[in-house]
Protein backbone atom coordinates (compact mmCIF):
# COMPACT_ATOMS: atom_id res chain seq x y z
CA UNK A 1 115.94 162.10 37.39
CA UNK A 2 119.12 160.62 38.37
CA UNK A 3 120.50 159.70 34.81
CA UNK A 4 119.00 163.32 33.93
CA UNK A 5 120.87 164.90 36.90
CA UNK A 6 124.16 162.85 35.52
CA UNK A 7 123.97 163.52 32.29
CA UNK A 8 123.55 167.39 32.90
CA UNK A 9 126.01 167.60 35.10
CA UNK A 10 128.92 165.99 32.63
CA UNK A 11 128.03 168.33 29.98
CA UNK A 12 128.32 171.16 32.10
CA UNK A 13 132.10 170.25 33.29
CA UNK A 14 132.92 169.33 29.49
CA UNK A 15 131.87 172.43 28.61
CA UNK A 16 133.17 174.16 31.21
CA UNK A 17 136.64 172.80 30.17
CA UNK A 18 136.27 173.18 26.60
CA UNK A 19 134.95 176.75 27.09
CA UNK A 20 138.31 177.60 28.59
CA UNK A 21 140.55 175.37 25.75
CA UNK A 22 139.70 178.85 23.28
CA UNK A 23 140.88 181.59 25.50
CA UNK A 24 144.43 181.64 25.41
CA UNK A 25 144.71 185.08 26.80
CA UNK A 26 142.64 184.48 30.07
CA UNK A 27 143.83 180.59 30.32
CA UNK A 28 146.80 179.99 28.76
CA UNK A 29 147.32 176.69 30.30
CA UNK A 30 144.08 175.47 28.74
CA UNK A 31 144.18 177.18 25.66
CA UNK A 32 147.81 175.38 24.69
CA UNK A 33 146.35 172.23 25.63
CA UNK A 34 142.74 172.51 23.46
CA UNK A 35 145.67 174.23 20.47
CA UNK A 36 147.90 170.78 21.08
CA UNK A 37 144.00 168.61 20.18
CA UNK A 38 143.03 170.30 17.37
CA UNK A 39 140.55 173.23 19.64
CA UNK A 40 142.60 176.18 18.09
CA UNK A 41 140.08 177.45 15.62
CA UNK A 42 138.06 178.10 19.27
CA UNK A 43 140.20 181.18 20.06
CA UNK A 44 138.31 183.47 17.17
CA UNK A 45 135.05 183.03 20.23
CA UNK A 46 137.11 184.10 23.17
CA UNK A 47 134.80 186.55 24.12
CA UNK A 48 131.60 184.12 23.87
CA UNK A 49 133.13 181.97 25.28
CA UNK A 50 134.92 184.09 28.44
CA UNK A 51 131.63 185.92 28.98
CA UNK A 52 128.57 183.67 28.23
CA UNK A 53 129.32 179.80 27.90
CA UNK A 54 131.67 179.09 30.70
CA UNK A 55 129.72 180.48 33.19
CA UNK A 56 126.70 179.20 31.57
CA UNK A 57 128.10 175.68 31.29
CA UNK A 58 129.46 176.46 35.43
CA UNK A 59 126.16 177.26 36.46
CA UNK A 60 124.74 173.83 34.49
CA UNK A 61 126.95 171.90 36.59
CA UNK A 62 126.47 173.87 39.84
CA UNK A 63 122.51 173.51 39.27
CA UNK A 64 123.05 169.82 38.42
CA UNK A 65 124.81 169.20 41.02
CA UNK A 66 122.02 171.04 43.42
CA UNK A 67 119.28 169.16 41.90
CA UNK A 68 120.93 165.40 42.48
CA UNK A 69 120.78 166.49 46.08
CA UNK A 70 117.10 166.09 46.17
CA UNK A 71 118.00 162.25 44.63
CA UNK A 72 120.30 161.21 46.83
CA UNK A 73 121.04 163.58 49.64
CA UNK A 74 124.38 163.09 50.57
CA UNK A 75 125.54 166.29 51.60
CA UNK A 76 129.54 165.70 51.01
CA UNK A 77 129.08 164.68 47.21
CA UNK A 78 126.71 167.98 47.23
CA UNK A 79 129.28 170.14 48.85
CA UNK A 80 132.31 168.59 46.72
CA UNK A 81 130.20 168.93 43.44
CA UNK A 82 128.97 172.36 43.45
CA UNK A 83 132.84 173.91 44.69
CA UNK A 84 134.13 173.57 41.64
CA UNK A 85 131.74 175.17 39.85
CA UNK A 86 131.68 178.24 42.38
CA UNK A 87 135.73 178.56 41.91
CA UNK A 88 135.06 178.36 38.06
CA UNK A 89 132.52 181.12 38.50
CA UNK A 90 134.32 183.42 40.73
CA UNK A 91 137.68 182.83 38.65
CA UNK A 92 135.82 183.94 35.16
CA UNK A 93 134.21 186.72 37.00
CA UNK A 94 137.26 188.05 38.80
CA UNK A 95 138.96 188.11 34.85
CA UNK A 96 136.10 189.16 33.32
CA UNK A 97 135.13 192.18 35.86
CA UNK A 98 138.40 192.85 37.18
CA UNK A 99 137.80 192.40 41.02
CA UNK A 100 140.49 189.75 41.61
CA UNK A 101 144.41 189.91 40.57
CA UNK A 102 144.87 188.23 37.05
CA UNK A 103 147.01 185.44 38.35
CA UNK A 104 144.61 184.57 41.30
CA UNK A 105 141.64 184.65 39.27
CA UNK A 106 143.07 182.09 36.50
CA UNK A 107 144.37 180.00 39.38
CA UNK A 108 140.98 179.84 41.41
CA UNK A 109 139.57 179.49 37.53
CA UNK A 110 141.80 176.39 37.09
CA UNK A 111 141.06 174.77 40.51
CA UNK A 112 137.35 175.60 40.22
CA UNK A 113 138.02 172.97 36.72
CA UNK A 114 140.28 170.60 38.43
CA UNK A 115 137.72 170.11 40.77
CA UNK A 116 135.23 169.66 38.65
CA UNK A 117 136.86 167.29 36.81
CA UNK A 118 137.55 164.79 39.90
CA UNK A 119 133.76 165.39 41.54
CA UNK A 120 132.97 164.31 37.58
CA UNK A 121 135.09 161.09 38.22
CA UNK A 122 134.52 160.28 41.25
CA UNK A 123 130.54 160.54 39.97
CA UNK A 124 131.27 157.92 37.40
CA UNK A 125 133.65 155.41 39.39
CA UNK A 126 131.19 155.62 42.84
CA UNK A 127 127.23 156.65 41.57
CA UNK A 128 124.93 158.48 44.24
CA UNK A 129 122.73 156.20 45.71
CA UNK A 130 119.59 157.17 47.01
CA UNK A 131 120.09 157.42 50.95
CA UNK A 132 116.87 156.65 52.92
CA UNK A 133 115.69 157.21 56.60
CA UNK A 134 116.67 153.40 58.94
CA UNK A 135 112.71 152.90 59.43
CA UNK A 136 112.10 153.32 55.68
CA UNK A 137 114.61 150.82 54.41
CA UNK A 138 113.94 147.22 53.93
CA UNK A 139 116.22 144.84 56.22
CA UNK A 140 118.06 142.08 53.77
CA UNK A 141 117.25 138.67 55.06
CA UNK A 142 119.55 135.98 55.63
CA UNK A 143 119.05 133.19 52.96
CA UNK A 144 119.69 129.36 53.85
């Protein structure tokens, strides 16, 4: 489950991030960058990809990110990996249905990825190890 869990979770911040390289009106930041590698024939999809596959590809990483709790339980690489998706989410949302200020919505957008990004890092440099209760581990024994 845990490669699963990893796997699922990296495609959901790539996505995520390459959802928002095709919509230069709602992310110009992003859009200039996925334009400057070769992403620009993306922007004819804006609307797919505003409305259905970044918060699809959010809610990948958010539920991958819930399920590798049940692997490993710690509860600070659980609470670090599902903000990001949340601030994705509530940025695309607030553009998409108007409730937040354009500006604040692509900048909680844009940390939402940002922090995605890092928790994705971090994932990679440090893996989650399974924790387990003290009178369920093994002691290690001294050899010599």
């Amino acid at each position: 489950m845990s490669v699963i869990t990893r796997i699922v979770d990296k495609t959901g911040v790539i996505g995520a991030i390459v959802g928002s390289f095709s919509c230069a009106m709602c992310f110009p930041a992003a859009a200039s960058l996925g334009a400057a590698i070769g992403l620009g024939f993306l922007s004819h999809w804006e609307g797919l990809f505003v409305h259905w596959l970044i918060p699809i590809f959010a809610s990948v990483a958010l539920l991958a990110t819930l399920a590798g709790w049940f692997s490993h339980h710690q509860w600070q690489r659980t609470l670090l990996g599902s903000i990001g998706p949340v601030l994705a989410l509530i940025g695309v949302f607030g553009l998409t249905h108007h409730f937040l200020a354009k500006d604040l919505a692509r900048g909680i957008f844009y940390t939402g990825l940002i922090v995605m990004f890092l928790a994705s890092i971090w994932d990679m440099i440090n893996p989650a190890n399974r924790r387990c209760a003290t009178d369920g581990c093994e002691t290690p024994t001294q050899h010599g």
